[in-house]
Protein backbone atom coordinates (compact mmCIF):
# COMPACT_ATOMS: atom_id res chain seq x y z
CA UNK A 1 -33.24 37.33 2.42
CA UNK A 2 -30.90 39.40 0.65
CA UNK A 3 -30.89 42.26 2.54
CA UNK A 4 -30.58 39.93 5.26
CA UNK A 5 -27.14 38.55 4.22
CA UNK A 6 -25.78 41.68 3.75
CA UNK A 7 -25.87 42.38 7.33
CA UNK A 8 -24.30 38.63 8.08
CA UNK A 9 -21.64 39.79 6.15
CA UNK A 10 -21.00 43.21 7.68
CA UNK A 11 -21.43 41.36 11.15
CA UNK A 12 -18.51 38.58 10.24
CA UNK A 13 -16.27 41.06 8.17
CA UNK A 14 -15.72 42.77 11.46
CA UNK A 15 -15.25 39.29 13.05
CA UNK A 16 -12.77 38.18 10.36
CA UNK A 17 -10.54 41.44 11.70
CA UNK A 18 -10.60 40.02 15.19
CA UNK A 19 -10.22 36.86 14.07
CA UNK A 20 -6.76 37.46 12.70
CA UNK A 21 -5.25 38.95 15.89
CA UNK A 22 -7.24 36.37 18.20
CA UNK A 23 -5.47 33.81 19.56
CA UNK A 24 -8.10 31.86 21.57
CA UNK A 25 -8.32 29.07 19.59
CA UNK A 26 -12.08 28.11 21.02
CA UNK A 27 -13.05 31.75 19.68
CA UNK A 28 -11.30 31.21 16.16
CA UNK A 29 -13.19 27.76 15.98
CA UNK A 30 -16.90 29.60 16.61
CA UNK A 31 -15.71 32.43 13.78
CA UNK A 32 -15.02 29.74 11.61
CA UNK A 33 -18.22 27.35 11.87
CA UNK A 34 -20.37 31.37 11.63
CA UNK A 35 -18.74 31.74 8.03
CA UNK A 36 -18.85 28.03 6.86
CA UNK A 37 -22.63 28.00 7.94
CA UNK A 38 -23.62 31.40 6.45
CA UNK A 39 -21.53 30.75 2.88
CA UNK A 40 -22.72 26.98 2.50
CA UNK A 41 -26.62 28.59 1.59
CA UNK A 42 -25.29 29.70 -1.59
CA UNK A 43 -23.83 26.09 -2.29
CA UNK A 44 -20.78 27.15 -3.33
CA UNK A 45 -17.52 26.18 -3.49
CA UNK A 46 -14.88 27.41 -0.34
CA UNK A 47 -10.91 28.45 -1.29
CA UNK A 48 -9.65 27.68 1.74
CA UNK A 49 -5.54 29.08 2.49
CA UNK A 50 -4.32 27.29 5.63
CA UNK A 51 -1.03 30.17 5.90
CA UNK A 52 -1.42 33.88 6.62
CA UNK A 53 1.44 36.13 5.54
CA UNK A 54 2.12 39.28 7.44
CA UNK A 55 -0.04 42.35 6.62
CA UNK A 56 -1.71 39.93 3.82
CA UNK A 57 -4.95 41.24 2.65
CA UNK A 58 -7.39 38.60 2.68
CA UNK A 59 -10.80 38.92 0.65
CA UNK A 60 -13.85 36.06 1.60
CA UNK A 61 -16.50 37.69 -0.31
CA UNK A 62 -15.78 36.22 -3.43
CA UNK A 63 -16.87 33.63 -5.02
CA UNK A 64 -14.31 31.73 -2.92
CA UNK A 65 -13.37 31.77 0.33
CA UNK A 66 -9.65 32.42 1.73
CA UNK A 67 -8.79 31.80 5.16
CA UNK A 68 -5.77 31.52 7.20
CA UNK A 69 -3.88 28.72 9.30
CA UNK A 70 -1.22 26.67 8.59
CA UNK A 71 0.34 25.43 5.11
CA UNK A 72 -2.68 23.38 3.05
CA UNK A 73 -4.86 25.31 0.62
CA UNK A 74 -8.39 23.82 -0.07
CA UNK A 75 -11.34 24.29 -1.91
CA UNK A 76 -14.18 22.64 -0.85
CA UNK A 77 -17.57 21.51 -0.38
CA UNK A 78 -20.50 23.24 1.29
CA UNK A 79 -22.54 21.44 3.61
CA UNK A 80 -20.25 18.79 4.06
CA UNK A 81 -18.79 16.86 6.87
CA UNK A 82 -15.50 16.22 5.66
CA UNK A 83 -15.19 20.04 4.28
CA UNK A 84 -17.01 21.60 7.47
CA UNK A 85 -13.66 19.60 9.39
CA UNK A 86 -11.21 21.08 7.28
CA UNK A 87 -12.77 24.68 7.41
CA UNK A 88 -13.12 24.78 10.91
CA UNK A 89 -9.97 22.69 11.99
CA UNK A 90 -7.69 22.91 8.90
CA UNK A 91 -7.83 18.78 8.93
CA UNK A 92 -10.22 16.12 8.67
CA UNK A 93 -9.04 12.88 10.51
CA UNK A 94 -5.51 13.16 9.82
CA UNK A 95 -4.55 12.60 13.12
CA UNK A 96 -4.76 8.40 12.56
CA UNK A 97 -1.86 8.89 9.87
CA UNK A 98 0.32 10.95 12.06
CA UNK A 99 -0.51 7.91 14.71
CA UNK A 100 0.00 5.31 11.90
CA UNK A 101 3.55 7.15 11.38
CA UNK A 102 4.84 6.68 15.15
CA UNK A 103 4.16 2.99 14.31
CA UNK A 104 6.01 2.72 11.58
CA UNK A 105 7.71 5.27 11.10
CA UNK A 106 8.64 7.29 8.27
CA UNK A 107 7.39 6.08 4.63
CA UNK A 108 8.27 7.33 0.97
CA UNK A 109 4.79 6.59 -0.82
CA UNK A 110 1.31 7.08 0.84
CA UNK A 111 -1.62 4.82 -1.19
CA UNK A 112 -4.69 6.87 -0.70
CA UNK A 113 -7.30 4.82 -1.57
CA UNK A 114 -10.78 6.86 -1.22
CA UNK A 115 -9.29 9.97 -1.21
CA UNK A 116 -11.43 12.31 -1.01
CA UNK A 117 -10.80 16.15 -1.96
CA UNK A 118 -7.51 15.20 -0.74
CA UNK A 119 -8.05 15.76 2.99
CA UNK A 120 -5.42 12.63 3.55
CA UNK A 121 -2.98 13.20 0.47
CA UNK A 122 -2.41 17.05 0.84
CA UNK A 123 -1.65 17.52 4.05
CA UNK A 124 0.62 14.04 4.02
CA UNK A 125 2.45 15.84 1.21
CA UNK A 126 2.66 19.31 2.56
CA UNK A 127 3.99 18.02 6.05
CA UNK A 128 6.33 16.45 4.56
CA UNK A 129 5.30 12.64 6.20
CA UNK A 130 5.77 10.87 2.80
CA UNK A 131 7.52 12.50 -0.12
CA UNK A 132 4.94 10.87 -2.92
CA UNK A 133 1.26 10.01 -3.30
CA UNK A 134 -1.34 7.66 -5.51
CA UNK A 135 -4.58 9.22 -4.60
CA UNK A 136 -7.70 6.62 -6.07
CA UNK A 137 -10.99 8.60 -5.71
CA UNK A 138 -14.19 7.24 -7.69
CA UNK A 139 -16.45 10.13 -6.91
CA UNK A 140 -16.93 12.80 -9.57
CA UNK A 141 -17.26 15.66 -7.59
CA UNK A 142 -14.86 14.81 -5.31
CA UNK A 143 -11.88 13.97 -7.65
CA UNK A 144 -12.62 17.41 -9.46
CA UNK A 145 -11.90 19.38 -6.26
CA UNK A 146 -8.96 16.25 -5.66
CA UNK A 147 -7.45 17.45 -9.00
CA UNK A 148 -7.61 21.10 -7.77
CA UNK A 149 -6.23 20.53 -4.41
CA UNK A 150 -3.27 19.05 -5.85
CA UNK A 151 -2.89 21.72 -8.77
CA UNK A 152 -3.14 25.08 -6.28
CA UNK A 153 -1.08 23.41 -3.61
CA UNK A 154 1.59 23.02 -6.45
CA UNK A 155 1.94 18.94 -5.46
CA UNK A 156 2.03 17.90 -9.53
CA UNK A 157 4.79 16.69 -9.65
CA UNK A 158 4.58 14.35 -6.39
CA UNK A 159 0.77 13.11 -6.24
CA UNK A 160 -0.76 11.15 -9.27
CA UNK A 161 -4.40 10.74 -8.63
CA UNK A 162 -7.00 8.47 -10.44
CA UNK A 163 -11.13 8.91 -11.19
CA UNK A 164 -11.93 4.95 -10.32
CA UNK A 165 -12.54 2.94 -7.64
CA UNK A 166 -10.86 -0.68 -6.23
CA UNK A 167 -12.06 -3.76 -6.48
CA UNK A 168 -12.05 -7.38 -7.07
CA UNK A 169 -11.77 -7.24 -10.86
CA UNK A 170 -11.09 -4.12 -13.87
CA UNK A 171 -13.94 -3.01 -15.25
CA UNK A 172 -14.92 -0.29 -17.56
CA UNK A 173 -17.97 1.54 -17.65
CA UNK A 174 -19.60 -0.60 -15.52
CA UNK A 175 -19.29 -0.41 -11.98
CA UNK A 176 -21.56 1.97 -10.02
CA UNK A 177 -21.12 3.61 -7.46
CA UNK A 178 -24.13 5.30 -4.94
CA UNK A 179 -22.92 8.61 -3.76
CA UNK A 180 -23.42 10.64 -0.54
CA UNK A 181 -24.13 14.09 -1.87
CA UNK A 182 -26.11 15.58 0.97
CA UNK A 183 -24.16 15.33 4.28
CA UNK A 184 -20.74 12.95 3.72
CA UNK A 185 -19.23 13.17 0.28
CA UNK A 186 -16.65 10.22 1.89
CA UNK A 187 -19.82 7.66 2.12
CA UNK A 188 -19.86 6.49 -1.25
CA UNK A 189 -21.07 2.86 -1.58
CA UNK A 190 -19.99 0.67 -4.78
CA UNK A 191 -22.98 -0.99 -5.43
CA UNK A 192 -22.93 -4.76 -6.08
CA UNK A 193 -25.55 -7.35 -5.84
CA UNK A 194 -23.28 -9.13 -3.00
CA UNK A 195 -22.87 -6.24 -1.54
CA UNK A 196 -26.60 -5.37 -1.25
CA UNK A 197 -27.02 -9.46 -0.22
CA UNK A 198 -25.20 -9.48 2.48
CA UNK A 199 -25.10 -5.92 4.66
CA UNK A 200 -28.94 -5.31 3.76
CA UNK A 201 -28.60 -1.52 3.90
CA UNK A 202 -29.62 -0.83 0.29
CA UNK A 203 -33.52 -2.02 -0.86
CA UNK A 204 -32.46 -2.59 -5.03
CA UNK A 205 -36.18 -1.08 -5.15
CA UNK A 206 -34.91 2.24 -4.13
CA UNK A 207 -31.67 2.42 -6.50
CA UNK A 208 -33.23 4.28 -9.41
CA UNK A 209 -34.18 6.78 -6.78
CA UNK A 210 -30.62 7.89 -6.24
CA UNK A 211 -28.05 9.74 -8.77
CA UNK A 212 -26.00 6.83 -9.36
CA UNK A 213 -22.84 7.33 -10.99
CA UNK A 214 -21.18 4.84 -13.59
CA UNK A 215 -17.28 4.81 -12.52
CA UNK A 216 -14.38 2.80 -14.01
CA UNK A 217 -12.88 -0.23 -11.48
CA UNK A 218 -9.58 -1.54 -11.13
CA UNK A 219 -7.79 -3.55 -9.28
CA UNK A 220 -5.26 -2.72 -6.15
CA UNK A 221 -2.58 -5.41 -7.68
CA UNK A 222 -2.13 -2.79 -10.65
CA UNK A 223 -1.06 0.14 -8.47
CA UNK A 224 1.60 -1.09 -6.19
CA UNK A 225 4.51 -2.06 -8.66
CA UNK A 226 7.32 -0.46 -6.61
CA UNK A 227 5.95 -0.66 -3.39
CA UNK A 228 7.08 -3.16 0.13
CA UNK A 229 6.78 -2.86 3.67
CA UNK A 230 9.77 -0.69 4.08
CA UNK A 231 8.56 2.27 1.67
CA UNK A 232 5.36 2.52 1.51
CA UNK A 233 1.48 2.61 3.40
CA UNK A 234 -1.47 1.88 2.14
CA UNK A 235 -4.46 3.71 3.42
CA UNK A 236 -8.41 1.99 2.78
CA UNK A 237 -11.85 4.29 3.31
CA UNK A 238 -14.03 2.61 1.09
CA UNK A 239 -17.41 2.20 3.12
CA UNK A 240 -17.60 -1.26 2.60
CA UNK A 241 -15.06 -2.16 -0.26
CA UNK A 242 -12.93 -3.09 1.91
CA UNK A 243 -12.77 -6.94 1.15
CA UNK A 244 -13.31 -6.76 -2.81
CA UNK A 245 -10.47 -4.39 -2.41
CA UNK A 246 -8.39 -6.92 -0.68
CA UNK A 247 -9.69 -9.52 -3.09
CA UNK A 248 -7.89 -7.92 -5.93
CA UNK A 249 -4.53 -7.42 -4.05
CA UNK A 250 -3.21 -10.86 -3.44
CA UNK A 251 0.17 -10.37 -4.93
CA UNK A 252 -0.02 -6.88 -3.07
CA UNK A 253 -0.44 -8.47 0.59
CA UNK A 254 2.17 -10.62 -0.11
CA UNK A 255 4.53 -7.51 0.28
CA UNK A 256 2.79 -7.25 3.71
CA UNK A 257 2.95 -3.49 3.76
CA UNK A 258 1.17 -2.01 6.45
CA UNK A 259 -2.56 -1.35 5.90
CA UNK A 260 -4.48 1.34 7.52
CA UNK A 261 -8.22 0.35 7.24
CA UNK A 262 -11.15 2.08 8.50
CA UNK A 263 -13.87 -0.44 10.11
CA UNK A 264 -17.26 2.02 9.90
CA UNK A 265 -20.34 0.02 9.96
CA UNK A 266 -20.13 -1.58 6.57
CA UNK A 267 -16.93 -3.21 7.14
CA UNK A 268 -17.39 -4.42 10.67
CA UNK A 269 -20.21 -6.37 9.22
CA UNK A 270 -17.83 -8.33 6.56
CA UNK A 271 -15.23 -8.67 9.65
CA UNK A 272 -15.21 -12.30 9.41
CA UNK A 273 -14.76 -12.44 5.26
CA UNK A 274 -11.85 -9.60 5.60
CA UNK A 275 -10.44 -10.84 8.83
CA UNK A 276 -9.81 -14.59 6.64
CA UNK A 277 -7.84 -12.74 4.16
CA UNK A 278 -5.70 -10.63 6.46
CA UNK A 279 -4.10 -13.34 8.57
CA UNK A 280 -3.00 -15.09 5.71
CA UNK A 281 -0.71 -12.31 5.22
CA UNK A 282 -0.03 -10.11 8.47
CA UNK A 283 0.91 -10.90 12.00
CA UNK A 284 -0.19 -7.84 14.14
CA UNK A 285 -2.15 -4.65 14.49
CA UNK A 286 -3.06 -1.62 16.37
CA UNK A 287 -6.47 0.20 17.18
CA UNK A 288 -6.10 3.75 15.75
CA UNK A 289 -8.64 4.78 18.65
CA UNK A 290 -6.75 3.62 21.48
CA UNK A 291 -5.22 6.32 23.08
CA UNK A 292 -2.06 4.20 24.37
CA UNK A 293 -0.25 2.51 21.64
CA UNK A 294 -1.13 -1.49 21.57
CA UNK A 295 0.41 -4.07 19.16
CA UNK A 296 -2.10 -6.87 19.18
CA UNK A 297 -1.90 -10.51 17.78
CA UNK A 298 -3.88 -10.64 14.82
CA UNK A 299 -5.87 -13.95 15.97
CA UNK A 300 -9.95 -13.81 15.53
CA UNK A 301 -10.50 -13.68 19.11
CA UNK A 302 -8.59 -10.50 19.31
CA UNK A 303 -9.54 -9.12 15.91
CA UNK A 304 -13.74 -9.89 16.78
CA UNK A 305 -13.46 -8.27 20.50
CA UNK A 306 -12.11 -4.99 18.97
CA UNK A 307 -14.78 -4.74 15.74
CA UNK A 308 -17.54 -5.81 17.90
CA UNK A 309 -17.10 -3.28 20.83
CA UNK A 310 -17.10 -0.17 18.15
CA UNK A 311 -19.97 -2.20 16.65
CA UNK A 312 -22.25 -1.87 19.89
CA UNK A 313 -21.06 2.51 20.30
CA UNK A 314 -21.87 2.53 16.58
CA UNK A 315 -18.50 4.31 15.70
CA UNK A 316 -15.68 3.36 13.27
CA UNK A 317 -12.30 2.72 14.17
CA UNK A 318 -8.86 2.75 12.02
CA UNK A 319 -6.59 -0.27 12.42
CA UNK A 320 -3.40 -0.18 11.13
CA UNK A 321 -2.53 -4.20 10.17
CA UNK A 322 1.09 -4.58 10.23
């Protein structure tokens, strides 16, 4: 098998040298997937550098990997969804903020919460789209490469991250949270026993089969001192936290700053519960997925048709609430 990679390495260093002069972006995209594929059997981590300098030297045999495009630098996980997007596209579904930004233009302070390795915060940072970040990411691995991100992209001094996740009440210790460490490091469930009640996707019989981790919890009142509707944007991917989230941020909806929630499976199911809280609060909203730009009135009729047609294609959506 060794012997083996060794020639999978020959083959793509002489790839990597036509890589750098193509410019057929299909062509780039199959190099790129080749080298993410053949590095992720060693399970290790990928140094990712989205800028190439002029006669720059670039070395991917390492134990990282360096690669070239445009201004963020990441490190991240092999055999990964999130991290394969990156790799191969130099972003991960950042095209809903850029969306979310036409909307409402301009913000100073982007609320990340589930965060990621930073796939959101860096590249909202680096492009210049908000000038400061509060990244919130509960899962261990992830926030280590988060911390990372932030430190070799030289951000320090504009993105303060924390290791916990949101939800209804603080607690220490306690909380746990069931993470996705085999194909989507962003589908990490906090478990609960109303949780578990009511979407039926987790048997508790099967828990002590998984590597559950013990994280922290807070609540999304405590991180929004400073923040209204005219500076800031709050940003939910919580697979199904959504409404304990929201539960702990009254005195934060009050500001009615603009939400940008993603509705995968788990949330559409609590539509109902999260939709109650919402229109106490906010007047309108757009579907992220909709090509044409749409301001809808955020009545239950309008809210149910959206949720329950991604429901039926079994995709997500992102809705910016406004």
């Amino acid at each position: 098998m060794s012997i083996f990679y060794k020639y999978v390495k020959s083959f793509l260093k002489f790839f990597l040298r036509i890589y750098i002069k193509e410019k057929n972006t299909h062509f780039r995209r199959v190099i790129d997937q080749t080298i993410y594929s053949v590095l992720s059997q060693n399970k290790k981590f990928f140094y990712k550098e989205n800028f190439l300098k002029k006669k720059r030297r670039t070395s991917i045999w390492s134990e990282t990997l360096m690669r070239a495009r445009d201004r963020e630098i990441f490190i991240v996980h092999p055999h990964e969804t999130i991290s394969h997007g990156i790799y191969v596209n130099g972003q991960f579904d950042f095209d809903k903020i850029i969306y979310a930004i036409k909307i409402i233009k301009k913000k100073d302070l982007l609320l990340d919460v589930g965060a990621n390795i930073g796939s959101i915060s860096i590249p909202s940072l680096k492009r210049n789209l908000f000038n400061k970040v509060i990244a919130i990411e509960p899962e261990q691995e992830s926030f280590q490469l988060l911390n990372i991100n932030v430190l070799i992209n030289n951000l320090q001094s504009r993105a303060t991250i924390y290791n916990l996740a949101l939800a209804k009440t603080k607690t220490k210790n306690f909380s746990k949270l069931l993470p996705d460490n085999h194909f989507n490091r962003g589908n990490n469930i906090l478990i609960s026993h109303n949780y578990i009640n009511k979407i039926n996707r987790i048997k508790l019989s099967q828990l002590n089969k998984k590597k559950i981790q013990v994280v922290d919890t807070d609540i999304l009142d405590n991180y929004t001192f400073g923040l209204n509707k005219n500076n800031s944007l709050i940003k939910i991917d919580t697979q199904g936290s959504t409404l304990s989230i929201l539960e702990g941020g009254k005195k934060t909806l009050k500001k009615k700053i603009s939400l940008l929630i993603e509705f995968d499976e788990n949330e559409i199911i609590l539509y109902k519960e999260i939709f109650l809280i919402l229109s106490k609060y906010y007047n309108f909203f757009y579907d992220l997925k909709n090509n044409k730009i749409v301001k809808l009135e955020l009545n239950f009729a309008n809210f149910e048709k959206i949720l329950n047609f991604y429901k039926k294609k079994k995709i997500y959506t992102d809705l910016l609430i406004v």
